[in-house]
Protein backbone atom coordinates (compact mmCIF):
# COMPACT_ATOMS: atom_id res chain seq x y z
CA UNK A 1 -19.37 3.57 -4.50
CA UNK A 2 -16.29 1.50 -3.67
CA UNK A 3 -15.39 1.66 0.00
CA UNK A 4 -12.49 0.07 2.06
CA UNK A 5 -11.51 -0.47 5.82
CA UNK A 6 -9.45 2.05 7.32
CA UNK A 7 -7.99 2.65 10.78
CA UNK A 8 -10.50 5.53 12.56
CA UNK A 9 -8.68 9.06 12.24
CA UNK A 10 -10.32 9.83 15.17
CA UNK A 11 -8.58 7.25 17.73
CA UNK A 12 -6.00 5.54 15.43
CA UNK A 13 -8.03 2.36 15.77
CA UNK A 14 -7.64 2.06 19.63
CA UNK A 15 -11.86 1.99 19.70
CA UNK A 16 -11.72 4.34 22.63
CA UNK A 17 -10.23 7.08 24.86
CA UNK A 18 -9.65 7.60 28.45
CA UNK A 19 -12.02 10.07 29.81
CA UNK A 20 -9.95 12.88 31.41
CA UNK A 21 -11.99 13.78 33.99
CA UNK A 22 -12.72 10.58 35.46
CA UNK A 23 -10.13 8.37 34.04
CA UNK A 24 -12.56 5.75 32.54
CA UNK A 25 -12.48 4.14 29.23
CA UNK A 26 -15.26 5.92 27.04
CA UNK A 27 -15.64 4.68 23.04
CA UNK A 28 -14.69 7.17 19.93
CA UNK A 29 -17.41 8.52 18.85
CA UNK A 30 -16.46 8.94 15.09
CA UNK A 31 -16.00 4.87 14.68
CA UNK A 32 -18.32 3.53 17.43
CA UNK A 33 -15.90 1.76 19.67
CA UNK A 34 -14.38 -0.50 16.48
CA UNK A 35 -11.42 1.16 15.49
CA UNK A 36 -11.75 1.16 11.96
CA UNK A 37 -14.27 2.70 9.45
CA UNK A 38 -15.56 2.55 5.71
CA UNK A 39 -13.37 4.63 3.34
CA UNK A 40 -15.15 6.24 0.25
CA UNK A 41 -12.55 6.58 -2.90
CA UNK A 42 -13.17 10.83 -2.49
CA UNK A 43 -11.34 10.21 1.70
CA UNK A 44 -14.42 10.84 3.67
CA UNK A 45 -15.14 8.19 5.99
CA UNK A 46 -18.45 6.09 7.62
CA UNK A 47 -19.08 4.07 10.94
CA UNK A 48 -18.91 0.42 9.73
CA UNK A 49 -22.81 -0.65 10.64
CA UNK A 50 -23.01 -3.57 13.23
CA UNK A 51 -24.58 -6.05 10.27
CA UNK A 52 -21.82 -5.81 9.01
CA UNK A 53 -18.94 -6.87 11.79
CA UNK A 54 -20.03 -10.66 11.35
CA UNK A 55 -19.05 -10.51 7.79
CA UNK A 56 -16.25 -8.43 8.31
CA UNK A 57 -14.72 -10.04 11.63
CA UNK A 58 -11.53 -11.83 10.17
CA UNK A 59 -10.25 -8.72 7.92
CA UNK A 60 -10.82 -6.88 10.94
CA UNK A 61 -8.72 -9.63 13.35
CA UNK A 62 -5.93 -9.37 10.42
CA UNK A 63 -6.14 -5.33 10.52
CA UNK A 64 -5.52 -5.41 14.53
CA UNK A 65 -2.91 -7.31 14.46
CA UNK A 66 -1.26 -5.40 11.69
CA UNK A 67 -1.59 -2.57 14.34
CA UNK A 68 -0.27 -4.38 17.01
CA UNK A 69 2.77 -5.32 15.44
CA UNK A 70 3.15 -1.78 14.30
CA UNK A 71 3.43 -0.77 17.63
CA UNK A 72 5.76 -3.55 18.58
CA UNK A 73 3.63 -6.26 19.78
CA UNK A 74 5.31 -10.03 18.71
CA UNK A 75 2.37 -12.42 20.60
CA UNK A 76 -0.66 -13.69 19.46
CA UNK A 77 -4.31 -13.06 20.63
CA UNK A 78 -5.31 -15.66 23.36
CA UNK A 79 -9.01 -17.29 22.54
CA UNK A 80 -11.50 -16.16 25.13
CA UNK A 81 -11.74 -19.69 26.93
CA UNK A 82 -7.79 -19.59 27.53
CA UNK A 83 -7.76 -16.47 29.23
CA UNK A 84 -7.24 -16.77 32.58
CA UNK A 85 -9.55 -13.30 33.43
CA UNK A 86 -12.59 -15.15 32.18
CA UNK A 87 -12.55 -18.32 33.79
CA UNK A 88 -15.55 -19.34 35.14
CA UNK A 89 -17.61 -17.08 33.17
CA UNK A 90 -19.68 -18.73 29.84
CA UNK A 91 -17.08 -16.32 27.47
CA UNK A 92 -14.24 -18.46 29.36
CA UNK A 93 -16.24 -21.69 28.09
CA UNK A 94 -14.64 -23.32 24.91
CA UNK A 95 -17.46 -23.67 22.71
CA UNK A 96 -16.17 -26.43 20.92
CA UNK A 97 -15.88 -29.02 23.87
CA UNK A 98 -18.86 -30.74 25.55
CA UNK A 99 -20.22 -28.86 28.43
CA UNK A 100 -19.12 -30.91 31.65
């Protein structure tokens, strides 16, 4: 059965919703916290398994930032080590230069 990526129904491909009673970030249930699912051709929808987010990483990337710029957005995402938030912590680390 052919299936596709699709934005979750459920929260629009946000990944999560703000829990109204204590105002905390909780994730949607019907995707898992990704934001998209698996389409069947007949419309009903699956969770996208965690195997497969490796494999599926950069059509995801290219689907979030088809969202973003529906909503308006015009940057581009910042790599984890160029974030200022996570300096100092080993996702703030640019894997691709020798550790000092």
């Amino acid at each position: 059965m052919s299936e596709t990526l699709a934005r979750c129904p459920s929260c629009e491909g946000l990944g999560w919703f703000e829990d109204e009673f204590d105002g905390g970030a909780q994730d949607c249930d019907w995707c898992g916290g990704v934001g998209y699912v698996y389409r069947r051709a007949d419309g009903t929808d699956r969770r996208i398994p965690p195997a497969d987010w490796g494999r599926l990483a950069d059509e995801l990337e290219r689907l979030e930032t088809e969202r973003l710029r529906e909503l308006g957005y015009t940057g581009s995402a910042k790599k984890p080590w160029e974030q200022a938030i996570r300096e100092g912590t080993r996702g703030g680390q640019n894997p691709y230069e020798a550790d000092a």
